[in-house]
Structures are given as structure tokens and as C-alpha cells.
Protein backbone atom coordinates (compact mmCIF):
# COMPACT_ATOMS: atom_id res chain seq x y z
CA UNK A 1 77.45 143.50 57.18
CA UNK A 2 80.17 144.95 55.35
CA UNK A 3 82.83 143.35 57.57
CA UNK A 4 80.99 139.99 57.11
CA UNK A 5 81.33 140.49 52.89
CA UNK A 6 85.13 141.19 53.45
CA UNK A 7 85.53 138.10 55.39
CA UNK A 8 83.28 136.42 52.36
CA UNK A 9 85.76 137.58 50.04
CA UNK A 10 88.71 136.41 51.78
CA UNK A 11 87.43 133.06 52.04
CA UNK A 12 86.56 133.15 48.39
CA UNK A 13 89.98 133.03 47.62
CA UNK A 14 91.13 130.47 50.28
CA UNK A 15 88.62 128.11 48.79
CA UNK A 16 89.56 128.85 45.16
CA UNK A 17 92.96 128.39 46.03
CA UNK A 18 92.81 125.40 48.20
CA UNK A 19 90.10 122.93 46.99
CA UNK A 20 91.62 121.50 44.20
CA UNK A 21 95.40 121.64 45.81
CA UNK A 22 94.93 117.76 47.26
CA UNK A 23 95.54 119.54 50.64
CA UNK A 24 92.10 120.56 51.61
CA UNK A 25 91.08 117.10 53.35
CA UNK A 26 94.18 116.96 55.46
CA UNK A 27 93.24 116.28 59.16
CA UNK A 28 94.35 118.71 61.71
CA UNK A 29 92.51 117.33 64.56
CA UNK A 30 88.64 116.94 66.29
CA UNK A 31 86.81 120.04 66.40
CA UNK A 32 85.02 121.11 69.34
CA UNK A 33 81.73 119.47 68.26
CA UNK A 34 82.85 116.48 67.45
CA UNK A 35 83.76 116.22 64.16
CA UNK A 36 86.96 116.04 62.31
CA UNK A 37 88.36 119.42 60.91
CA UNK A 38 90.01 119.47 57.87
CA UNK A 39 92.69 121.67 56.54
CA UNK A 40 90.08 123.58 54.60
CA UNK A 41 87.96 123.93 58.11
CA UNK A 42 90.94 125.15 60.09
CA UNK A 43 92.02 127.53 57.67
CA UNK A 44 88.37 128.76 57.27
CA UNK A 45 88.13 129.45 60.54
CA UNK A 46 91.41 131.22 60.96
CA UNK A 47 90.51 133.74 58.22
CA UNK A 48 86.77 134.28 60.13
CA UNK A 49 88.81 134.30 63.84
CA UNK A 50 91.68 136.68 62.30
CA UNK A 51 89.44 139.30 60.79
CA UNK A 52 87.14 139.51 63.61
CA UNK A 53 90.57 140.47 66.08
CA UNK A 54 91.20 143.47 63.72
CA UNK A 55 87.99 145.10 64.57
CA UNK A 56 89.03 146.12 68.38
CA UNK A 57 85.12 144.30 69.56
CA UNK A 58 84.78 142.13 71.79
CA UNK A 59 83.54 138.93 70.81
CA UNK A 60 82.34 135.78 72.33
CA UNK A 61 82.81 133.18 69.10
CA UNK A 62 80.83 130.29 69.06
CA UNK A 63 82.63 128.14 66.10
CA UNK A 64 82.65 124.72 64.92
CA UNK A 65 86.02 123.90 65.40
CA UNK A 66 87.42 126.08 68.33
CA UNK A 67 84.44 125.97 70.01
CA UNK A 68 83.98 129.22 72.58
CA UNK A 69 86.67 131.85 72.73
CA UNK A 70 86.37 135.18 74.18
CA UNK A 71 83.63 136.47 76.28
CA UNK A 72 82.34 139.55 74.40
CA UNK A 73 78.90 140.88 74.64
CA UNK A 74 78.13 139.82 70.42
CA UNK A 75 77.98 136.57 70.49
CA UNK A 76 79.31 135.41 66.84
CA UNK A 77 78.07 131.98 65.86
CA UNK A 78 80.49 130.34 63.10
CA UNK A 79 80.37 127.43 60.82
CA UNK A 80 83.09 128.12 58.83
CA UNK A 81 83.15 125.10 56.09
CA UNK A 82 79.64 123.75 56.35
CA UNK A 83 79.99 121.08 53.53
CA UNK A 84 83.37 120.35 53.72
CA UNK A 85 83.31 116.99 52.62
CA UNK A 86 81.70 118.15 49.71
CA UNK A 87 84.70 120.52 49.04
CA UNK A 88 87.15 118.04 49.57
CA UNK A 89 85.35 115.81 47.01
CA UNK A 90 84.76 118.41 44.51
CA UNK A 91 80.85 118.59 45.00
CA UNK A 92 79.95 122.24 44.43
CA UNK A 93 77.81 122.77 47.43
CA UNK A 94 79.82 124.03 50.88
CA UNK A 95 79.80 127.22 52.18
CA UNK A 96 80.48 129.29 55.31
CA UNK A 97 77.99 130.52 57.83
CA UNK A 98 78.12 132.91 60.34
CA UNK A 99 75.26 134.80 62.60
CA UNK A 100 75.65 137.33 65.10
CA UNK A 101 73.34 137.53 68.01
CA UNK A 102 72.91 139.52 71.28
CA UNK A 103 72.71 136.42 73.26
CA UNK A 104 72.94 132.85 73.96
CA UNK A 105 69.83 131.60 71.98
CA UNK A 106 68.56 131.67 68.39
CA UNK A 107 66.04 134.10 69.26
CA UNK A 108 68.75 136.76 69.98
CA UNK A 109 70.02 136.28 66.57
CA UNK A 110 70.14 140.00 65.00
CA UNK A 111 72.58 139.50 61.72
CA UNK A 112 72.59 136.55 59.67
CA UNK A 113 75.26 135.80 56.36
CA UNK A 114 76.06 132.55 53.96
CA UNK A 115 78.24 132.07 51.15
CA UNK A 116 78.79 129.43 48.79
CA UNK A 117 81.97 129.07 48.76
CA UNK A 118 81.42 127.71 44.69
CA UNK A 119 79.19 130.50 43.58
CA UNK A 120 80.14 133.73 45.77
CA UNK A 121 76.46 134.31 46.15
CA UNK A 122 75.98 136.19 49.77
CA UNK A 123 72.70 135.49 51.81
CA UNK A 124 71.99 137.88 54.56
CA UNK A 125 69.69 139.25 56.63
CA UNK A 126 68.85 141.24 60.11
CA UNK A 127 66.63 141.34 62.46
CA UNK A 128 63.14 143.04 60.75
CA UNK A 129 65.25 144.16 57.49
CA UNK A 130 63.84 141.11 55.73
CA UNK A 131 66.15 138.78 53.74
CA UNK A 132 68.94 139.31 51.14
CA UNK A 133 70.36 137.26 47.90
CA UNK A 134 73.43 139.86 46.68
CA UNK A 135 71.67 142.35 47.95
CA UNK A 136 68.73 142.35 46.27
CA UNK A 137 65.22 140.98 48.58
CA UNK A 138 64.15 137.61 48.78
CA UNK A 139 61.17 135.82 49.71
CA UNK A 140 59.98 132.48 50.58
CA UNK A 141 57.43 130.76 48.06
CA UNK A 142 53.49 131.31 49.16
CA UNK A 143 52.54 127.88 47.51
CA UNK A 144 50.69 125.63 49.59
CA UNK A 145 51.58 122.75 47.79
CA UNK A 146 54.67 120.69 48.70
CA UNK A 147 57.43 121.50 45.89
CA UNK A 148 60.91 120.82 46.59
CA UNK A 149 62.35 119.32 49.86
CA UNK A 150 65.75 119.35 50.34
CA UNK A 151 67.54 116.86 53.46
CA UNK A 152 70.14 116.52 54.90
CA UNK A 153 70.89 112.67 56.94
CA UNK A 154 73.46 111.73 59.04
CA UNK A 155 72.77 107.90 59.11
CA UNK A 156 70.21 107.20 55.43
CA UNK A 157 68.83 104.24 57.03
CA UNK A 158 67.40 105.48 59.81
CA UNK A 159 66.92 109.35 58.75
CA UNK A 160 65.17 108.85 54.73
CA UNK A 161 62.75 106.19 56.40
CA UNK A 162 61.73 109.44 58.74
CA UNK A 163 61.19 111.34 56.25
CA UNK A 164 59.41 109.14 53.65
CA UNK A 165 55.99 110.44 54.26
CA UNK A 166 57.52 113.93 53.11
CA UNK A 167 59.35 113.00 50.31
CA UNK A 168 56.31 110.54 49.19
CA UNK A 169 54.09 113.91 48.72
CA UNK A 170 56.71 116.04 47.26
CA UNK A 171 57.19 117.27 43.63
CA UNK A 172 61.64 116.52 43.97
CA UNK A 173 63.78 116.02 46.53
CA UNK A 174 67.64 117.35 47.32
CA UNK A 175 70.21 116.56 49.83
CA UNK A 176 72.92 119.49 48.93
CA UNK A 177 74.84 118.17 52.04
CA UNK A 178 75.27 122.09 53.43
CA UNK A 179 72.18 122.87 56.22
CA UNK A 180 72.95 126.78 55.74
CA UNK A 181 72.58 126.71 51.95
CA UNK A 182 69.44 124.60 52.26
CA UNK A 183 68.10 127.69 54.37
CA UNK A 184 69.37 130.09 52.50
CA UNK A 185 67.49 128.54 48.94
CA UNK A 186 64.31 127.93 50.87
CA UNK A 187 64.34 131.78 51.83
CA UNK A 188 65.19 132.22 48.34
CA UNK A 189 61.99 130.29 47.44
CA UNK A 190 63.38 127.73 45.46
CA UNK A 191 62.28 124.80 47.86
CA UNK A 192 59.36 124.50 50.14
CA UNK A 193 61.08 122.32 52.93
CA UNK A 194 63.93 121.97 55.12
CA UNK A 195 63.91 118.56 56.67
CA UNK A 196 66.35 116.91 59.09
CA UNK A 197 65.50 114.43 61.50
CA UNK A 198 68.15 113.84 63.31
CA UNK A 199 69.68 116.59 66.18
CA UNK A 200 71.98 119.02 64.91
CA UNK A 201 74.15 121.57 65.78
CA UNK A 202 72.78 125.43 66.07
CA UNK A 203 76.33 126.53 64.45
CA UNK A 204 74.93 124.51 61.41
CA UNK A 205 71.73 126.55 61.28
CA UNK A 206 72.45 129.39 63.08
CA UNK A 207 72.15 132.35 59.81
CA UNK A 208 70.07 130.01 58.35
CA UNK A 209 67.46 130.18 60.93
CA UNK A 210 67.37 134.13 60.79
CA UNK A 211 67.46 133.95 56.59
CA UNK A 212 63.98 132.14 56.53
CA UNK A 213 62.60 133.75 59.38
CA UNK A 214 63.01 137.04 57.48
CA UNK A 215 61.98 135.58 54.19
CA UNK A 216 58.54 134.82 55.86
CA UNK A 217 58.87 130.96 56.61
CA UNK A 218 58.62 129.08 59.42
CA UNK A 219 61.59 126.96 61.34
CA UNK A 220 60.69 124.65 63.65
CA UNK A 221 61.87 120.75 65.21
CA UNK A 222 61.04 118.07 63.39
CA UNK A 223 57.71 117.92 65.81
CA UNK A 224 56.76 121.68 65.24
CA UNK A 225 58.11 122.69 68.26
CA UNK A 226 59.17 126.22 68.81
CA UNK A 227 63.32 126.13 69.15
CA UNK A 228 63.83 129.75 69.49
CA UNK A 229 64.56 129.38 73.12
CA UNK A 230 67.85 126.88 71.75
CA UNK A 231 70.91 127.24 72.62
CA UNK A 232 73.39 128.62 70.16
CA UNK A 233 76.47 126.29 70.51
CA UNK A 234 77.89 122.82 69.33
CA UNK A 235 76.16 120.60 70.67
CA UNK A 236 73.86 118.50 68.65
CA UNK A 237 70.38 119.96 69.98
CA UNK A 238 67.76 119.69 67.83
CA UNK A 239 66.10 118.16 64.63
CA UNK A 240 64.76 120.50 62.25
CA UNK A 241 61.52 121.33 60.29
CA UNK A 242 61.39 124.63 58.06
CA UNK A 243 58.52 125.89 55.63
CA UNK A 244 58.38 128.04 53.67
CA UNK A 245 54.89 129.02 54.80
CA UNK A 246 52.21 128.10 57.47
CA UNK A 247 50.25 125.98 55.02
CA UNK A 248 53.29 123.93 53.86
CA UNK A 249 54.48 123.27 57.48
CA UNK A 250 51.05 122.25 58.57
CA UNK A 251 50.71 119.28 55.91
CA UNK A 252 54.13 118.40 56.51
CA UNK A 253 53.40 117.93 60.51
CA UNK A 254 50.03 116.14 59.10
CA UNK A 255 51.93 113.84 56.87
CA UNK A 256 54.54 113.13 59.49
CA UNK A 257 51.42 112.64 62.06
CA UNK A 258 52.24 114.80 64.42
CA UNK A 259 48.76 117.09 64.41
């Protein structure tokens, strides 16, 4: 983990330095899953890719914008801006994710870690060590009722319609526009659901996935199916459904009708 906060503070200082310099939206080229990567991605990513080379391991590195490099026994799952387009627009909510795991699914994730890239706090977590917020233990809330729901859409038309039955029954409702903050605050306990529709990317979820796991919530697809057995790459895979508990996930599958 300690390697993972040096890399946090490294990129801390790219981001300070480069969000506001009218360079950070530059585009470089198409990243491996499709998207475009920014000057702020590609630099993000060669701070992750250069620190990881000085430890002597060897790595296979899933990441957003290089794809798969190496063949390593750690597999090393990277988003390294996951908000960019907030960053570029001066939105305070981006960050970098990054989860190791001892194989090519989410359920061999072992090591999870986000920063905001605005804040400097540092989520983390392993495998049965429970979940971190700078250090000090988080948990997800044990209310039954349906609080706070944060969103993320790719296309509002057809994604917020999905969700309406969700956001209908909630208290508030939050797209941040960063999947692994959104998992990182529900472990925190400062939301009760995750809720994307659409299929995303594991890369994009990766950390988060092992943050609310250890915080005691639940992460499913958008049908409460188990995705454990996903692969951990680019491709768009899976929609996504996390709790913070058992009781809020099962009225969210009843509102949605699918139990």
C-alpha cells in the first residue's frame, strides 16, 4: 500500500500542476477502451506505469489507456484519470483508481486504492482488512431506508428513465461523474446506492468493487446478478448495482422489478 500512496502523491502534484494550465484536455489519441485520452490521462498513466517499473515486479497492467502490458503474475488494474472531463472542466470530482488482484476476475481482487485527485483523500482496502478513508476504518451505512443515490449515465435519455423508480424513492440524488469515488463514498457511508445502468468498464470499478465489499455492502449488475466471476479489463461488461446493505439492495431490485 505504501507504494500505491507514493504513486498518490505523485499524481497529486501532476494534477495540481496541470489542471488549470489549459493543457490538460489536449488529445493524445484513443485509449485502449475506447475513449479519448487526454493529456491529463496520458500523463496519469505514465506516472502509475513509471513507478510500477522501479519496483523490479512483474506486472501484468490492465489500464485504461494502454490497455495490457506485461505479463506478470499481479495483475494491476488502472484507471488513471477516472473523471477527466471533470478535471478538464474544473469540476472537483476525478480521481485515480487502481486495484491489484491475483487474477483475471474481480473476485481475485486482493488490494484496492482511490484518490481524489481535488481532495488527496486515499481510499483503500485488502482483501479481509476491511476498508480505509486516510487510514482510519470505514463502514457502509446499516439504514434500510433509501438515502442518497449517486449515478453515473452515459446517454441521460435512455439511462435516468432506468433509473427513475430509484431515484423516485430516494431522499437526494448525485451524479459526481467518477464511478470509483461513487464507491469509495458509499463505503464511506455517505450514500446508500451506486447505480449505473448501462455496461461499464471493470478498470472503472475495479478498487471500487473491493472498497464496498470490505465496507460491508453489496455490488452487484443492475439485475442483482453476482459479477464476481467478471473479467477485469476494458471492455464495457457490465451494468452496476451497489448497496450499501442487503436491505437497501433488496428494495432497490423490488423497485426496479426485478424480484
Amino acid at each position: 500500500m505504501d507504494d500505491l500512496r507514493a504513486i498518490g502523491g505523485k499524481l497529486m502534484k501532476m494534477a495540481a500542476e496541470l489542471r488549470f494550465s489549459g493543457r490538460a484536455g489536449e488529445f493524445i489519441t484513443v485509449g485502449a477502451s475506447g475513449d479519448d485520452t487526454l493529456l491529463i490521462d496520458k500523463t496519469a498513466e505514465d506516472i502509475i506505469l513509471a513507478h510500477l517499473d522501479t519496483l523490479g515486479e512483474s506486472f501484468t497492467v490492465v489500464s485504461e489507456e494502454c490497455g495490457i502490458r506485461g505479463d506478470g503474475p499481479v495483475r494491476v488494474i488502472v484507471d488513471p484519470v477516472d473523471g477527466s472531463k471533470n478535471a478538464v472542466n474544473g469540476v472537483p470530482m476525478f480521481s485515480t483508481s487502481i486495484a491489484a488482484a491475483s487474477g483475471g476476475t474481480l473476485a481475485d481482487i486482493r488490494m484496492a486504492y482511490v484518490i481524489n485527485l481535488s481532495s488527496g483523500d486515499e481510499f483503500t482496502a485488502e482483501t479481509g482488512g476491511g476498508a480505509f478513508l486516510n487510514g482510519r476504518p470505514i463502514a457502509a451505512s446499516k439504514d434500510a431506508d433509501i438515502g442518497i443515490i449517486l449515478y453515473e449515465t452515459q446517454h441521460p435519455a435512455l439511462d435516468i428513465p432506468a433509473m427513475m423508480p430509484l431515484i423516485e424513492a430516494c431522499r437526494r440524488a448525485r451524479c459526481f461523474g467518477s464511478t470509483a469515488l461513487d464507491l469509495a463514498h458509499l463505503a464511506g457511508g455517505a450514500a446508500s446506492l451506486v447505480a449505473i445502468p448501462y455496461m461499464t468498464r471493470p478498470i472503472d470499478f475495479a478498487a471500487g468493487y473491493l472498497l464496498v465489499k470490505e465496507a460491508g455492502g453489496i455490488v452487484t449488475d443492475f439485475s442483482g446478478g453476482d459479477i464476481s466471476g467478471s473479467i477485469s479489463g476494458v471492455e464495457r461488461s457490465t451494468s452496476l448495482l451497489a448497496a450499501a446493505n442487503p436491505q437497501v439492495h433488496k428494495k432497490a431490485l423490488t423497485l426496479l422489478n426485478r424480484i
